[in-house]
Protein backbone atom coordinates (compact mmCIF):
# COMPACT_ATOMS: atom_id res chain seq x y z
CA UNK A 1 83.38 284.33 230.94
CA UNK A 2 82.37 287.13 229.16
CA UNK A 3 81.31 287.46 225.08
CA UNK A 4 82.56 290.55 223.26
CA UNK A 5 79.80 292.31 222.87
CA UNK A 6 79.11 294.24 218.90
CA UNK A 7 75.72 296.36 217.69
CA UNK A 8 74.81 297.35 214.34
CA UNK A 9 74.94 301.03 213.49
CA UNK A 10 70.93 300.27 213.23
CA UNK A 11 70.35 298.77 216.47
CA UNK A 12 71.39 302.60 218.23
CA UNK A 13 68.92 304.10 215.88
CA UNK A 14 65.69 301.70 216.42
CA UNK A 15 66.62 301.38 220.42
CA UNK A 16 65.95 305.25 220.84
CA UNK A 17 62.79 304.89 218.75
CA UNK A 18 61.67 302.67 221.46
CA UNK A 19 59.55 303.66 224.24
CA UNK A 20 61.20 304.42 227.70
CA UNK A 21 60.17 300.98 229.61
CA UNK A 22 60.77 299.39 226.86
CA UNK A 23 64.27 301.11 226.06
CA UNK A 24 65.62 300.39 229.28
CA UNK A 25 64.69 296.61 228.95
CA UNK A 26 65.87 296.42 225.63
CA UNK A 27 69.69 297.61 226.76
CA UNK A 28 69.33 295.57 229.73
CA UNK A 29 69.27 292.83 227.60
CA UNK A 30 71.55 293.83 225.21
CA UNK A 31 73.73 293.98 227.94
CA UNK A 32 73.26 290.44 229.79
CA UNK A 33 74.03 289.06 226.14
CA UNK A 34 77.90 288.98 226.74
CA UNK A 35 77.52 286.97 230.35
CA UNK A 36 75.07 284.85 228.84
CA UNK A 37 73.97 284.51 225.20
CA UNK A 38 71.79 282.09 225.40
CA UNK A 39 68.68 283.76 227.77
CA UNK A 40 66.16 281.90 228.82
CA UNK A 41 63.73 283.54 226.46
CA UNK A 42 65.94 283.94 223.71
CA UNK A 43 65.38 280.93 220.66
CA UNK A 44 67.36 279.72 217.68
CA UNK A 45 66.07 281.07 214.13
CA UNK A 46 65.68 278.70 211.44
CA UNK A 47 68.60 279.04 209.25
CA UNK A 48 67.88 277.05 205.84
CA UNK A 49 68.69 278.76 203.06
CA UNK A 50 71.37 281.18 204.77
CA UNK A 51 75.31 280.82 204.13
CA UNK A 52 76.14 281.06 207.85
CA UNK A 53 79.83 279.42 209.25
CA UNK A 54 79.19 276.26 210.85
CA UNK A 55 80.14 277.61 214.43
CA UNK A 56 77.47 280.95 213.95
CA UNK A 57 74.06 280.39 215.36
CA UNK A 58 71.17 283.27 214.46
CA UNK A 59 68.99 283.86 217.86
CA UNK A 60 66.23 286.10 218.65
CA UNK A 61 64.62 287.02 221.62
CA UNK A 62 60.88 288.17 221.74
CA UNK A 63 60.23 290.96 224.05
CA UNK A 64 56.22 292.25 223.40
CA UNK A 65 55.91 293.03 219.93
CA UNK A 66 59.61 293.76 219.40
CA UNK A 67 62.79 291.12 218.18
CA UNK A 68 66.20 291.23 219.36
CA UNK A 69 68.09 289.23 216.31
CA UNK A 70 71.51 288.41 216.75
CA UNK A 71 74.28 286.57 215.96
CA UNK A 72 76.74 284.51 218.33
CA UNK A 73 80.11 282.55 217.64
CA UNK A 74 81.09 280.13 221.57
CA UNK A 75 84.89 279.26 219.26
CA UNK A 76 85.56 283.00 219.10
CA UNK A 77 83.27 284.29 222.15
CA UNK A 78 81.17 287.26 220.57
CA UNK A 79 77.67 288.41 220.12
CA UNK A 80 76.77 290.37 217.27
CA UNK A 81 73.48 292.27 217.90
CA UNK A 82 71.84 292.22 214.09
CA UNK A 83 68.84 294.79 214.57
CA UNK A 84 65.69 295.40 216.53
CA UNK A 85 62.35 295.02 214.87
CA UNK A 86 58.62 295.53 215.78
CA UNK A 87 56.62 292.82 214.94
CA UNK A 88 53.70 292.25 213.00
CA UNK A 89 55.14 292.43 209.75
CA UNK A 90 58.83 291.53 209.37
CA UNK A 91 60.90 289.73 208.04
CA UNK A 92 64.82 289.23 208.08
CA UNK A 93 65.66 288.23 204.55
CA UNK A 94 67.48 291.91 204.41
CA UNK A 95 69.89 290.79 207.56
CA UNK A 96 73.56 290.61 206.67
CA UNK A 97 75.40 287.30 207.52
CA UNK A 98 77.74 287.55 210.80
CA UNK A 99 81.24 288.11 209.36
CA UNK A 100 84.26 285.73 208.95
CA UNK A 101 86.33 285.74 212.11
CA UNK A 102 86.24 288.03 215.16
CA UNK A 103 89.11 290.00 213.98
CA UNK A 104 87.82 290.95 210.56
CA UNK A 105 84.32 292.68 211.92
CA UNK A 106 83.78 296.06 210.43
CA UNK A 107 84.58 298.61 211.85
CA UNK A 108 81.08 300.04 211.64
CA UNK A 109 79.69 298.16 214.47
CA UNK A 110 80.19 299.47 217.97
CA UNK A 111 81.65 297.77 220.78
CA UNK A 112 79.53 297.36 224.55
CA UNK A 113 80.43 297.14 227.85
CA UNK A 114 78.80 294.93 230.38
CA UNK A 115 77.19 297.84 231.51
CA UNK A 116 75.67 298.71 228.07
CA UNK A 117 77.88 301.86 227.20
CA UNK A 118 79.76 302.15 223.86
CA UNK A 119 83.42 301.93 223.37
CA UNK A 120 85.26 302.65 219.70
């Protein structure tokens, strides 16, 4: 079963800033997100301190010296793809928390097919 698959406005911006190889496997795992949102080489973030719902987990997934951070909800079955950062420095204290339910996600983020193409 697929996840509903949403990226920040920010995530378009810092994917194209990417190199090519590293572009291409960046949306290629962007895209297996919705079959599976829990990759093998994805991890859950430590969450102390953040006001998160009880059923949101905060994952990342190192690829080189870049982070995939996202968001994902198994009750209401979406992914929420937070933003894409080079690392060394970062940090994520700026990240906004995942919103309430599903239905109520702003209408800023953009919506993904399996294959990694947008849809309003």
């Amino acid at each position: 079963m697929n996840y509903d698959l949403f990226l920040e406005p920010e995530v378009h911006a810092a994917r194209e800033q990417l190199p090519g190889n590293m572009r291409q496997r960046v949306r290629r795992t962007i895209a297996a997100l919705a079959a599976s949102p829990r990759l093998s080489d994805s991890a859950a973030m430590n969450t102390a301190g953040l006001e998160l719902r009880y059923d949101v987990e905060l994952r990342r997934i190192r690829m080189e010296h870049w982070r995939i951070v996202y968001a994902v909800c198994d009750a209401e079955q979406w992914v929420w793809v937070l933003t894409i950062r080079r690392r060394p420095p970062y940090g994520y204290d700026d990240l906004a928390a995942p919103p309430a339910p599903y239905s109520q996600i702003l209408p800023s983020l953009s919506r993904v097919n399996s294959t990694g193409t947008h849809q309003s």
